[in-house]
Structures are given as C-alpha cells and as structure tokens.
N, C-alpha and C. Protein backbone atom coordinates (compact mmCIF):
# COMPACT_ATOMS: atom_id res chain seq x y z
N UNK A 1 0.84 -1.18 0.00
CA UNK A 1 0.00 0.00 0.00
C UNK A 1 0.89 1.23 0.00
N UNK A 2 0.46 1.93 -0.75
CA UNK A 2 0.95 3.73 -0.92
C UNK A 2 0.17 4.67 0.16
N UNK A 3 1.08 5.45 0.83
CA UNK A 3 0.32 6.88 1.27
C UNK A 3 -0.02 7.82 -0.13
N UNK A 4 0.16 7.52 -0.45
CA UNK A 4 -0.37 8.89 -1.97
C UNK A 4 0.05 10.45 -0.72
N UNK A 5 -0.58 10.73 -1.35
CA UNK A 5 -1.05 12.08 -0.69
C UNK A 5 -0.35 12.56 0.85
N UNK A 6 -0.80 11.57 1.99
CA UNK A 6 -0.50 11.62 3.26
C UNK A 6 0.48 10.95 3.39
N UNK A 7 1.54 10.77 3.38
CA UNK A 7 2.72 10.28 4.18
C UNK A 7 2.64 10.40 5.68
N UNK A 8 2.40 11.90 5.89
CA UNK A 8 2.65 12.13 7.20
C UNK A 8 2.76 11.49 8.42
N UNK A 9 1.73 11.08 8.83
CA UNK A 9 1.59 9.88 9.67
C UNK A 9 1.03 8.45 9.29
N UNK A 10 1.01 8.26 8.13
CA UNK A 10 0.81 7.14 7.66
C UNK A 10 1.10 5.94 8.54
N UNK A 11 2.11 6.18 8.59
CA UNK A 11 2.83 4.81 9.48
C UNK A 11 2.42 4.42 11.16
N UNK A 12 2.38 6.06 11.58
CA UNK A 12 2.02 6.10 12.93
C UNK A 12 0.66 5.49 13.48
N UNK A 13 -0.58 6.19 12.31
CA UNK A 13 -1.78 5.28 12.30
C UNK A 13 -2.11 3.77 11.42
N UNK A 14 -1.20 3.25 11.41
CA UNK A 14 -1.17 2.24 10.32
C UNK A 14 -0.74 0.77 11.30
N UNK A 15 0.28 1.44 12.48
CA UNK A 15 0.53 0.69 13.67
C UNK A 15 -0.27 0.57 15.04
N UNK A 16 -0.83 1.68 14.96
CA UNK A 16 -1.77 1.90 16.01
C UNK A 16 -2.98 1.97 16.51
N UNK A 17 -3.49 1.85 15.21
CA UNK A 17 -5.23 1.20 14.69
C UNK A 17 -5.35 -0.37 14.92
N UNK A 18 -6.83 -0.24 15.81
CA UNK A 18 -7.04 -1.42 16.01
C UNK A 18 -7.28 -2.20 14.56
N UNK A 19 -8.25 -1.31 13.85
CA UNK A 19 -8.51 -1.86 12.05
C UNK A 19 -7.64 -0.64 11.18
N UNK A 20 -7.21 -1.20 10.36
CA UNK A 20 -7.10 -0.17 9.54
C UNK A 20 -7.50 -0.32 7.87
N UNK A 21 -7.94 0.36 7.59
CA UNK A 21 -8.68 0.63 6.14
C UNK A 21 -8.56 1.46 5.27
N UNK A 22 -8.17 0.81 3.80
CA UNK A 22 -7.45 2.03 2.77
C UNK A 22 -8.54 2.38 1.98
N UNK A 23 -8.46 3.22 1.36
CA UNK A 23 -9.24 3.83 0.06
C UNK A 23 -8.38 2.95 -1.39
N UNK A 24 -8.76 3.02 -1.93
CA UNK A 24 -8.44 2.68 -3.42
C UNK A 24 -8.86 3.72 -4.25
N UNK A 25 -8.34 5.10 -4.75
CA UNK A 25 -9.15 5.47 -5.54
C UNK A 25 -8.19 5.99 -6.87
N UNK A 26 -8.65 5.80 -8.04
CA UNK A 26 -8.21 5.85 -9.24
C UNK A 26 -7.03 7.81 -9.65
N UNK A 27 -7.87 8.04 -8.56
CA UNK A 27 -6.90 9.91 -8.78
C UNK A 27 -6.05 10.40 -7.90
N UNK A 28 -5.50 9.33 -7.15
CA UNK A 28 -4.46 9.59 -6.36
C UNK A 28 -3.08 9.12 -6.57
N UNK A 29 -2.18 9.54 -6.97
CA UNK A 29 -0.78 9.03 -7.01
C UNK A 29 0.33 8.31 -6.63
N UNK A 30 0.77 7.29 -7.21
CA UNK A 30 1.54 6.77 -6.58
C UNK A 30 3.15 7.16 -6.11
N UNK A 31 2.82 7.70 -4.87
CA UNK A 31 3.91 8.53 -4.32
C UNK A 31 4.90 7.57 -4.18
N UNK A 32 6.33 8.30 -4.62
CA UNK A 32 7.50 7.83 -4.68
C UNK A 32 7.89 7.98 -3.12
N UNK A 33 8.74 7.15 -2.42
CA UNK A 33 9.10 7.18 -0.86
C UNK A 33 10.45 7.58 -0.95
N UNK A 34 10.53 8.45 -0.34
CA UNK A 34 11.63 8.84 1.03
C UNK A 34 11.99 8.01 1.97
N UNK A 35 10.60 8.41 3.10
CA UNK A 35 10.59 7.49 3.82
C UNK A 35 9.28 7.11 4.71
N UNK A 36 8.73 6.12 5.06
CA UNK A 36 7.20 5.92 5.60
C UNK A 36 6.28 5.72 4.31
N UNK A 37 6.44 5.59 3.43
CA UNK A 37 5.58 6.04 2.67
C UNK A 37 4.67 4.41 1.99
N UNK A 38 5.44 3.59 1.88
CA UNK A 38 4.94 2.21 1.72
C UNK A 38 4.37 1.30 3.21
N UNK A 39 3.32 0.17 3.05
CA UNK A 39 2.78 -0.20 3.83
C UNK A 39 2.81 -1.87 3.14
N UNK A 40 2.98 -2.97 3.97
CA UNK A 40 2.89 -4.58 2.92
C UNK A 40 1.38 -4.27 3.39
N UNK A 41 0.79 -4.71 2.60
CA UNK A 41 -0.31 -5.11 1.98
C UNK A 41 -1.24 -5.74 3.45
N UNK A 42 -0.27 -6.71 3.89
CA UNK A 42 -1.07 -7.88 4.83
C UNK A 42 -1.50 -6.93 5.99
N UNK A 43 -1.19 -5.71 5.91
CA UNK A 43 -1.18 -4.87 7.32
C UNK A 43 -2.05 -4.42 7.31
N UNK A 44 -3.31 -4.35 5.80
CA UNK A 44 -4.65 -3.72 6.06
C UNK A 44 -5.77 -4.99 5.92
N UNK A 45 -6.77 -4.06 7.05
CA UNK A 45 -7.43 -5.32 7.04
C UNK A 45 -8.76 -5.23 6.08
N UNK A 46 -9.18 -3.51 5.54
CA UNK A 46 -10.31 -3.91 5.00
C UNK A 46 -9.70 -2.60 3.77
N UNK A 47 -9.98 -2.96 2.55
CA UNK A 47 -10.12 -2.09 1.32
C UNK A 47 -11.35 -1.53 0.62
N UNK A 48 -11.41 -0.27 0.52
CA UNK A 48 -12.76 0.57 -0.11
C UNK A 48 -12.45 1.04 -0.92
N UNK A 49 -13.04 0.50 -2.15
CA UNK A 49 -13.11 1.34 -3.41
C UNK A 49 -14.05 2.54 -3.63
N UNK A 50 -13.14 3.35 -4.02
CA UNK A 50 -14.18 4.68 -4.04
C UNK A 50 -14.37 4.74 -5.60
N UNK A 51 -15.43 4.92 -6.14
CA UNK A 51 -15.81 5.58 -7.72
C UNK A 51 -15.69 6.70 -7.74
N UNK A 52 -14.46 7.33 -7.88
CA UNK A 52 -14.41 8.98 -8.48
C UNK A 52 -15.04 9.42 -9.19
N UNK A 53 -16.01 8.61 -10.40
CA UNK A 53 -16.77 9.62 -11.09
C UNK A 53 -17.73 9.81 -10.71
N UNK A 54 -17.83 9.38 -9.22
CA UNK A 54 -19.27 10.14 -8.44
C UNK A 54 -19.03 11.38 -7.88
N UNK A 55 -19.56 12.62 -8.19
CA UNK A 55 -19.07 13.66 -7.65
C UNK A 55 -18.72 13.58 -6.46
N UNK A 56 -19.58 13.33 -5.56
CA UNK A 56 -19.40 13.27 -3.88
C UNK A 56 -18.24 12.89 -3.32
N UNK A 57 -17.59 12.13 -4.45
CA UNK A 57 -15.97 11.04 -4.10
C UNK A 57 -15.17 12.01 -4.71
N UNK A 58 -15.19 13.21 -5.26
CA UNK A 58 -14.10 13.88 -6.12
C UNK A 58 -13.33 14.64 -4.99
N UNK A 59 -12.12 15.40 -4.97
CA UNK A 59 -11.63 16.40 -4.50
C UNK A 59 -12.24 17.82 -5.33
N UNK A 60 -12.53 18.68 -4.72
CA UNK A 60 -12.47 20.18 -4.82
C UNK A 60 -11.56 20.18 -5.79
N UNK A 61 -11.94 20.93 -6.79
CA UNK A 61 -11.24 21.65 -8.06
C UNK A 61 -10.58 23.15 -7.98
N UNK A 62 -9.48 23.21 -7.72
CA UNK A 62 -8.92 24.83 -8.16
C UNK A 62 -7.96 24.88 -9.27
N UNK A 63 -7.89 25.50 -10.45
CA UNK A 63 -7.03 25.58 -10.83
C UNK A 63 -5.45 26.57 -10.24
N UNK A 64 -4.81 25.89 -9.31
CA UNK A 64 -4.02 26.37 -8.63
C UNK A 64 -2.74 27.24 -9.47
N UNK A 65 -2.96 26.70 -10.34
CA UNK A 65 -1.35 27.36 -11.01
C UNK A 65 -1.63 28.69 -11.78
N UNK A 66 -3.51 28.80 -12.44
CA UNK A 66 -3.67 30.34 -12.80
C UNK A 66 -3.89 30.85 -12.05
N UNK A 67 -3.70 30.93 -10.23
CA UNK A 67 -4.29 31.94 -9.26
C UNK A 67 -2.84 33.00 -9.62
N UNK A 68 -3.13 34.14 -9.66
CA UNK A 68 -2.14 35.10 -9.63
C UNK A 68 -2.35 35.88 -8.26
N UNK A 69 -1.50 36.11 -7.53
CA UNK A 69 -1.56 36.73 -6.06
C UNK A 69 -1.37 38.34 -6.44
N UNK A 70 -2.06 38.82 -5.77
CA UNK A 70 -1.78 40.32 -5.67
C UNK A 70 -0.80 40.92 -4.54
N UNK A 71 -0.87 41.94 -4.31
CA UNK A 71 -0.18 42.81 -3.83
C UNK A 71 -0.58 42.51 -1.50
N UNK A 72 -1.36 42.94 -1.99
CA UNK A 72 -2.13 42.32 -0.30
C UNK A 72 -1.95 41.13 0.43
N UNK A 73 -2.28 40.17 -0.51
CA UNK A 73 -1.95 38.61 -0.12
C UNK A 73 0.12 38.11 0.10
N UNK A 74 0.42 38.52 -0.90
CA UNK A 74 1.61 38.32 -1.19
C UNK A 74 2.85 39.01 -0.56
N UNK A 75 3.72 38.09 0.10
CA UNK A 75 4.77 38.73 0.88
C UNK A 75 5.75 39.66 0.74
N UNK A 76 6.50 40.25 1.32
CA UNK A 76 7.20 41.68 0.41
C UNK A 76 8.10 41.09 -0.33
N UNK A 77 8.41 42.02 -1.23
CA UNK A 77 9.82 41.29 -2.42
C UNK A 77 11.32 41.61 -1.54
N UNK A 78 11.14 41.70 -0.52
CA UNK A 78 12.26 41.65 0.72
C UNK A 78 13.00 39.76 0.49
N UNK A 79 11.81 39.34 0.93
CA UNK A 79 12.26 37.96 0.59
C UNK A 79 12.97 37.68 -0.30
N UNK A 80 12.34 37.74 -2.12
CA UNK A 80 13.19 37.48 -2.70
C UNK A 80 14.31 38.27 -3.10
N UNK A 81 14.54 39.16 -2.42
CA UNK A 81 15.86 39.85 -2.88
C UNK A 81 17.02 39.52 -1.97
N UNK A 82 16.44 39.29 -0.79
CA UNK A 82 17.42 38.62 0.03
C UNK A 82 18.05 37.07 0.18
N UNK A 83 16.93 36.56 -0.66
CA UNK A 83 17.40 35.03 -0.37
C UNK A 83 18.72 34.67 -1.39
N UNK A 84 19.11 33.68 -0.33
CA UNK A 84 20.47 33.69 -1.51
C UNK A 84 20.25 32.46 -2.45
N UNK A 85 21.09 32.46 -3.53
CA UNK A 85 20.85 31.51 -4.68
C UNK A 85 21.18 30.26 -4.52
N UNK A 86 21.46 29.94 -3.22
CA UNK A 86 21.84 28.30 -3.54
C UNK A 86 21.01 27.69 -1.98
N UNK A 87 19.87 28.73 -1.52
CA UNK A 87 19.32 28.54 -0.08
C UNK A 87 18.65 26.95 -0.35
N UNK A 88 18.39 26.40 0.45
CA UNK A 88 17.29 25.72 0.42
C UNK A 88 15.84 26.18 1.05
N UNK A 89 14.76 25.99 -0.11
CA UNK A 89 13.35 26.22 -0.02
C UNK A 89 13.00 25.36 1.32
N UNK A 90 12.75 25.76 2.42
CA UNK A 90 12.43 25.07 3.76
C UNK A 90 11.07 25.11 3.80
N UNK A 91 10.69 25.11 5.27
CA UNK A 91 9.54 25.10 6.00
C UNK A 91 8.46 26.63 5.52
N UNK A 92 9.74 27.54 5.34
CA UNK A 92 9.02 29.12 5.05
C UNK A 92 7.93 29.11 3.67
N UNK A 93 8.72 28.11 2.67
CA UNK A 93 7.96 27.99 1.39
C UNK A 93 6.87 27.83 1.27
N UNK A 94 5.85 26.55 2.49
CA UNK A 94 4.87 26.65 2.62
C UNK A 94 4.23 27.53 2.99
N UNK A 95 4.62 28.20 3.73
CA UNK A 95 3.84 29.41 4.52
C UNK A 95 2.78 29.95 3.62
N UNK A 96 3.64 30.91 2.71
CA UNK A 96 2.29 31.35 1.41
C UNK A 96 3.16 31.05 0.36
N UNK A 97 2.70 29.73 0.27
CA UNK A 97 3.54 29.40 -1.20
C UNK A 97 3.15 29.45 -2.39
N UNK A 98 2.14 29.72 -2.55
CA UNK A 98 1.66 30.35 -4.22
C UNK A 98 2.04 31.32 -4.35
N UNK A 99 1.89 32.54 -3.10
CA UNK A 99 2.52 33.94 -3.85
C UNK A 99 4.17 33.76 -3.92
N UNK A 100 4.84 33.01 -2.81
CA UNK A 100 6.32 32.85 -3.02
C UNK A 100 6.65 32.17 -4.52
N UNK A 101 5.91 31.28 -4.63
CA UNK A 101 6.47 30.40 -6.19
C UNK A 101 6.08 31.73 -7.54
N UNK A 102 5.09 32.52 -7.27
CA UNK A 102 5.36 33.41 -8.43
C UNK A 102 5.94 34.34 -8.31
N UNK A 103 6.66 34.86 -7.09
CA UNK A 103 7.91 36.08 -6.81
C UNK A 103 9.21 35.12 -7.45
N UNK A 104 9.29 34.39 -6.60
CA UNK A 104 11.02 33.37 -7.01
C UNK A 104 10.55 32.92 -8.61
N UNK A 105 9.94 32.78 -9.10
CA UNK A 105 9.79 32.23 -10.15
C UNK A 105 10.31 33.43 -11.37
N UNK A 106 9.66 34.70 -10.88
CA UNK A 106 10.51 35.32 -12.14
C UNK A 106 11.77 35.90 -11.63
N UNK A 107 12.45 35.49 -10.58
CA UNK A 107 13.61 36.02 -9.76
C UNK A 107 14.96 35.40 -10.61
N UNK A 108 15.95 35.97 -10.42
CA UNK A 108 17.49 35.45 -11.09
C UNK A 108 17.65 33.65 -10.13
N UNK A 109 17.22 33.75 -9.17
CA UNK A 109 17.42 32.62 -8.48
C UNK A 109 17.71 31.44 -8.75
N UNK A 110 18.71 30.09 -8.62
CA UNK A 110 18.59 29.11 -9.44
C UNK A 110 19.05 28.23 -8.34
N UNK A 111 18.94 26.93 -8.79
CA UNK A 111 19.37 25.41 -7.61
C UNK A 111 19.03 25.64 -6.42
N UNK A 112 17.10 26.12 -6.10
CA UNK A 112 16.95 26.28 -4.72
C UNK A 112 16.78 24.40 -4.78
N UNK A 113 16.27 24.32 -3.32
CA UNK A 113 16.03 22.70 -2.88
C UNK A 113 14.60 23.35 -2.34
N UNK A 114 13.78 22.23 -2.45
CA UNK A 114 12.53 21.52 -1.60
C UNK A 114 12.86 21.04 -0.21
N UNK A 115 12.10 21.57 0.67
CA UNK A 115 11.66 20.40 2.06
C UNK A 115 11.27 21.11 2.90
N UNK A 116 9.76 20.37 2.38
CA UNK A 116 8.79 21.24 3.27
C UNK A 116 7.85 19.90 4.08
N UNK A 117 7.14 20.90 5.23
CA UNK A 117 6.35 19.66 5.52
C UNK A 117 4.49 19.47 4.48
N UNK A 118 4.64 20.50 3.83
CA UNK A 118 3.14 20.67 2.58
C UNK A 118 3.99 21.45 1.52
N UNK A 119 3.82 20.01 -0.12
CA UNK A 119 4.25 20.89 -0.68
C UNK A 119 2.98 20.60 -2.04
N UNK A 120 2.96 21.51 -2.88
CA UNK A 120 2.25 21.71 -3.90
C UNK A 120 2.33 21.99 -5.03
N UNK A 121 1.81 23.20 -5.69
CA UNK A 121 2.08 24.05 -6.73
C UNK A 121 3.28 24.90 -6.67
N UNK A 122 3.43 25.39 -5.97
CA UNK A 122 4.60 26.10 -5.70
C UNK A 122 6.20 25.09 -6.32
N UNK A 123 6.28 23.97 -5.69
CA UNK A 123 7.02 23.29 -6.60
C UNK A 123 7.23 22.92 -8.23
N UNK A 124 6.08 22.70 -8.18
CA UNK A 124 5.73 22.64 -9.85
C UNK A 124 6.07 23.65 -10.41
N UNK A 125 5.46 24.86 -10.47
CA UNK A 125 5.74 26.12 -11.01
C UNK A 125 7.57 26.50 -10.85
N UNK A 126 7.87 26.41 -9.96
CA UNK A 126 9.30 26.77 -9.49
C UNK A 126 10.65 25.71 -10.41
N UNK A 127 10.08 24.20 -10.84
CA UNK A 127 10.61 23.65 -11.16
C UNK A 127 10.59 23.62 -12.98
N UNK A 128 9.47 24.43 -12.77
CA UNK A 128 9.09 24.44 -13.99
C UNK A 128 9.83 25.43 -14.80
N UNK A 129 10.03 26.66 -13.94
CA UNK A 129 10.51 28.28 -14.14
C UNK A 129 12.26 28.12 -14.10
N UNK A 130 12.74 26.54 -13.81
CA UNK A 130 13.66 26.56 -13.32
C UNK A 130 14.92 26.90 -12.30
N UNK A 131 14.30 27.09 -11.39
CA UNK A 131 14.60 27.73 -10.45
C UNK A 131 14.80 26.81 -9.23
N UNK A 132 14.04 26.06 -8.93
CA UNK A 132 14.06 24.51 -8.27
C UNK A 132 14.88 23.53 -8.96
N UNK A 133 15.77 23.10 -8.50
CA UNK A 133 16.13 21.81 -9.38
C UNK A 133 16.75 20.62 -7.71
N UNK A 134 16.94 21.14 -6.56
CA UNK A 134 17.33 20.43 -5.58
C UNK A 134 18.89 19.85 -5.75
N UNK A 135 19.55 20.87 -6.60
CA UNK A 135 20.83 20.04 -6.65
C UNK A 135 21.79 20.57 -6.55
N UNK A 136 21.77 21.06 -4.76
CA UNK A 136 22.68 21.42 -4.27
C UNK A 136 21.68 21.13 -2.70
N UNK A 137 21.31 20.76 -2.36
CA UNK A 137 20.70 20.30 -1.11
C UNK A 137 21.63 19.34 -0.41
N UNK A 138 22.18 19.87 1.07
CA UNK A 138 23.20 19.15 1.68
C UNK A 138 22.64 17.32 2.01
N UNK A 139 21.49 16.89 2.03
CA UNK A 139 20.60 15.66 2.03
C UNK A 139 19.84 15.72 1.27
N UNK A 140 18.97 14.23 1.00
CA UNK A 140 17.99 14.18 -0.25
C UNK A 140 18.29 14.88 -1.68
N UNK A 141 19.30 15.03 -1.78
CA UNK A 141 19.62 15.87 -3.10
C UNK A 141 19.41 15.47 -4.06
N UNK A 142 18.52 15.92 -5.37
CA UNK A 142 17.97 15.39 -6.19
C UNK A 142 16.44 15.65 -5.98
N UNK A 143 16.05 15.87 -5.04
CA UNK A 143 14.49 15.32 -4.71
C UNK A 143 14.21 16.54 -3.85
N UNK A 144 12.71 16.48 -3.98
CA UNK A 144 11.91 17.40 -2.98
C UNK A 144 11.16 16.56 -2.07
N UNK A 145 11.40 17.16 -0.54
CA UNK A 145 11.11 16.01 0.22
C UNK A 145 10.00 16.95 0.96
N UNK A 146 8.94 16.19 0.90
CA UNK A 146 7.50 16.97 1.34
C UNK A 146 7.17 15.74 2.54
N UNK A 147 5.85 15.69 3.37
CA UNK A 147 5.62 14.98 3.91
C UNK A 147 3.71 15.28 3.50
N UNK A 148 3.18 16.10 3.30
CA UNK A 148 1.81 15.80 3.02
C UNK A 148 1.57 16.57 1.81
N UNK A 149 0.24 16.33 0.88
CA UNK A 149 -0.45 17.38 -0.07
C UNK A 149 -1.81 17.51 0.22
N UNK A 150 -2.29 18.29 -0.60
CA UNK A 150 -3.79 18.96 -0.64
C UNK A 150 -3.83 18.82 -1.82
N UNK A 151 -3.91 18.20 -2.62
CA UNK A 151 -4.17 18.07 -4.19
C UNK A 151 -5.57 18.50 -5.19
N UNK A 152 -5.69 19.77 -4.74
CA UNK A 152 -6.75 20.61 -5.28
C UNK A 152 -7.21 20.71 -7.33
N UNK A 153 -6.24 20.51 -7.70
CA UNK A 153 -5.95 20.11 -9.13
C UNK A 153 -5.41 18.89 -9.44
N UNK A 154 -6.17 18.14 -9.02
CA UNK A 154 -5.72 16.51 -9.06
C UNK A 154 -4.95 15.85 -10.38
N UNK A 155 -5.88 16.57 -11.27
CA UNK A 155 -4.91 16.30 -12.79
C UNK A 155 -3.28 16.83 -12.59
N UNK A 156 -3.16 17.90 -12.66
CA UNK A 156 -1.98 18.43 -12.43
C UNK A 156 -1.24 17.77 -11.10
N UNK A 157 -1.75 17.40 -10.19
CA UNK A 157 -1.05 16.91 -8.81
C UNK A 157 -0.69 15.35 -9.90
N UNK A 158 -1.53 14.84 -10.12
CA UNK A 158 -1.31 13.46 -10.35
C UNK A 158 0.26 13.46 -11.48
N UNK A 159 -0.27 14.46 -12.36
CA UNK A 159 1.12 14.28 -13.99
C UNK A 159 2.33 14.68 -13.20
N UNK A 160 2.79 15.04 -11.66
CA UNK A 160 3.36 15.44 -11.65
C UNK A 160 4.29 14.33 -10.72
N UNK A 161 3.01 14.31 -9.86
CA UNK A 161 4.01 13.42 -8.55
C UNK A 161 3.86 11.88 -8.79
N UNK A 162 3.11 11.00 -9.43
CA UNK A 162 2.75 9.99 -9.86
C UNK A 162 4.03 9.00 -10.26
N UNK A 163 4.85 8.20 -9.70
CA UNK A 163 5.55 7.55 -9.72
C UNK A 163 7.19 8.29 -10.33
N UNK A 164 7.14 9.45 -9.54
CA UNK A 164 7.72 10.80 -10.19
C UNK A 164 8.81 10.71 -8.78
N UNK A 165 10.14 9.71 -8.93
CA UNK A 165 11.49 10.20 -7.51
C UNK A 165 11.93 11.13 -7.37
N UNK A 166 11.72 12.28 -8.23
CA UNK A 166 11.89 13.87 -8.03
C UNK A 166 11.40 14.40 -6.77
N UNK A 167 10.11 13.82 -6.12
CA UNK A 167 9.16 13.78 -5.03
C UNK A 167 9.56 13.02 -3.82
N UNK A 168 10.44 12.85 -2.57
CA UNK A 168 10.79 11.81 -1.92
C UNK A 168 9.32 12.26 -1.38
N UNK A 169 8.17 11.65 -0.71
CA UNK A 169 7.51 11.41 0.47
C UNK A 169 8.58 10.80 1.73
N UNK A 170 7.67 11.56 2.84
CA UNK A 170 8.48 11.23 4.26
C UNK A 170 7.73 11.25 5.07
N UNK A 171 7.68 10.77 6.52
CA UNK A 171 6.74 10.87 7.43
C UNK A 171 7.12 12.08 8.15
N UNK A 172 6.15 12.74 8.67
CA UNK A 172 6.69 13.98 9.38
C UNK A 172 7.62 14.21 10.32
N UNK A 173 7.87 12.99 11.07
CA UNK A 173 9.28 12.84 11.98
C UNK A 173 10.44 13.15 11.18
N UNK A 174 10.58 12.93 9.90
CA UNK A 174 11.47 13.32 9.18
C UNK A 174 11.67 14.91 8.77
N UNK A 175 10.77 15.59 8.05
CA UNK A 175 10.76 16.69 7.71
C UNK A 175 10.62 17.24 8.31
N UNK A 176 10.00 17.26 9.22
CA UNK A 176 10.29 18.58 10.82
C UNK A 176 11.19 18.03 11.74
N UNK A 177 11.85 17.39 11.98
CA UNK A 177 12.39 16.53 12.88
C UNK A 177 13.84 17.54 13.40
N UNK A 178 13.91 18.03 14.64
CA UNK A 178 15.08 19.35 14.99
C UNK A 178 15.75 18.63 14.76
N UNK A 179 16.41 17.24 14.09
CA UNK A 179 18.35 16.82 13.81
C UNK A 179 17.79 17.00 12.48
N UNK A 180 16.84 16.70 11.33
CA UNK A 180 16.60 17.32 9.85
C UNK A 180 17.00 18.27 9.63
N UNK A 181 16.35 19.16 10.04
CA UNK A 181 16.42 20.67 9.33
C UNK A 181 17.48 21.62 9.37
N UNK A 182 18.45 21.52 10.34
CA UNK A 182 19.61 22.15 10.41
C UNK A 182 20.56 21.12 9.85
N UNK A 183 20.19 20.20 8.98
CA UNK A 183 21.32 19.50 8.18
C UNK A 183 21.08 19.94 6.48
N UNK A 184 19.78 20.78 6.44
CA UNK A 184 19.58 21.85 5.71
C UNK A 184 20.49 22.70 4.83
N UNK A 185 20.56 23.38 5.77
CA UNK A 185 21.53 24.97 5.68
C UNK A 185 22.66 24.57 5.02
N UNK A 186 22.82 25.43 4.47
CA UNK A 186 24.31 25.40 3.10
C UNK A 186 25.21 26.54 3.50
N UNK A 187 26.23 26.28 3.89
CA UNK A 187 26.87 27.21 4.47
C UNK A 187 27.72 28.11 3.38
C-alpha cells in the first residue's frame, strides 16, 4: 500500500489502529518514498473502493497554477531579494507558497532545494521556471522532500508526482524533525 497524498503519519496510524482501512481510488498518485511512505499489503485489514466519477468522491477543483496573487496577499519582495541563490526552499515555502512560487519564479534565483512539511504548486511552477532543481541540497539531493499534499488540481497533482522520484515522500518525523532541518543549511 501507498500513502499517496499523506505520508505524514501514515505509518504512525497504520501501527496503532485497532482496524485499519485504505481507500483505493483511481486519482491519487503513486507517491514515490523517502521514507514511511509504503505499507505490505497484509497490514490492512479492510479495502474501499471509491468511484471517483461520483461527484461526492471527487476532491475540490482549483485551478491552482492560474491563481495570480496580488499585492495584499503576497509577501514583500524583501524575501526574494534577500534570499540567496543556492538557499534551500524550507519550512518558510509553505507558509504562502503560491505567492512565493510566483515572486522566485521570475527572480534570477537558481538550484533552490525543496523540504517542506506541505508541498504543492509552488514546486511545480518553481521547477518548472527553473529555479528549483534540488541540486545542491546538503541531504535528499535530487528530490523534494515533502511529507503531506492537498491536491486541489488533481490532474496536475497526479502528472506530476505519480511515480515521479523527483518527489521523496516522508513521514513527518522526518521533515520537521530538529536533527533534519539544520542539516539543511548550506553554508
């Protein structure tokens, strides 16, 4: 079994449930692991197929990547003028990461890294703009290491992260974890 989506504690409730029970559903991705992210099979005891083409079973639709942030929403261009070019994209990225992925995105910026504990569009776009590539990240290098999504544009979530090792999944002990994140920093 795959966490798709949730890594996060996957594992934690996966051990600690008296039953535990997966979804099966056709629009969720098969997330590439980091770490936590796989389950053997024999460990669940009951499987539900969901029919996505019943509305009621769908996720919420946004097209996340045409939201353009304005001026109000969006953080000062302090950020990107200060960040340096070889930082790694941390914990801050999530914060407001749609308006950050379209500031850094048209910024000189290049070889930031991923690792966040929610990551999304903001990656996509950033990797897209070239500006993301994770390859200079002192760990996981190569990869963006997220631990959960919200996959609001499921098409787009799916073409992206879908058996895609560019993506490590991790359980959240990992990505927030105080010996992680200061192995971060690029001196």
């Amino acid at each position: 079994m795959n966490a798709s989506y949730g890594v996060n504690n996957f594992m934690i409730t996966a051990k600690s449930c008296k039953k535990f029970v997966c979804e099966i559903r056709d629009d969720y991705a098969w997330c590439e692991s980091g770490r936590g992210m796989n389950l053997p099979i024999d460990h669940v005891d009951y499987f539900v197929e969901v029919d996505t083409s019943q509305e009621k079973y769908q996720w919420m639709y946004i097209a996340e990547k045409d939201i353009k942030p304005n001026e109000v929403r969006c953080p000062s261009r302090n950020t990107v003028s200060k960040s340096c070019a070889t930082a790694t994209a941390s914990r801050w990225a999530s914060v407001h990461s749609h308006g950050r992925g379209h500031r850094l995105g048209d910024s000189h910026l290049r070889h930031l890294g991923v690792h966040s504990e929610m990551i999304g569009e903001y990656a996509f776009t950033l990797t897209e703009a070239g500006v993301v590539d994770n390859s200079r990240k002192p760990i996981d290098r190569g990869k963006c290491g997220w631990a959960y999504i919200m996959p609001v544009d499921t098409p787009r979530y799916y073409e992206w992260m879908h058996r895609n090792p560019y993506f490590a999944g991790c359980d959240i002990g990992y990505t927030n974890n105080v010996l992680t994140l200061p192995r971060l920093t690029i001196l």
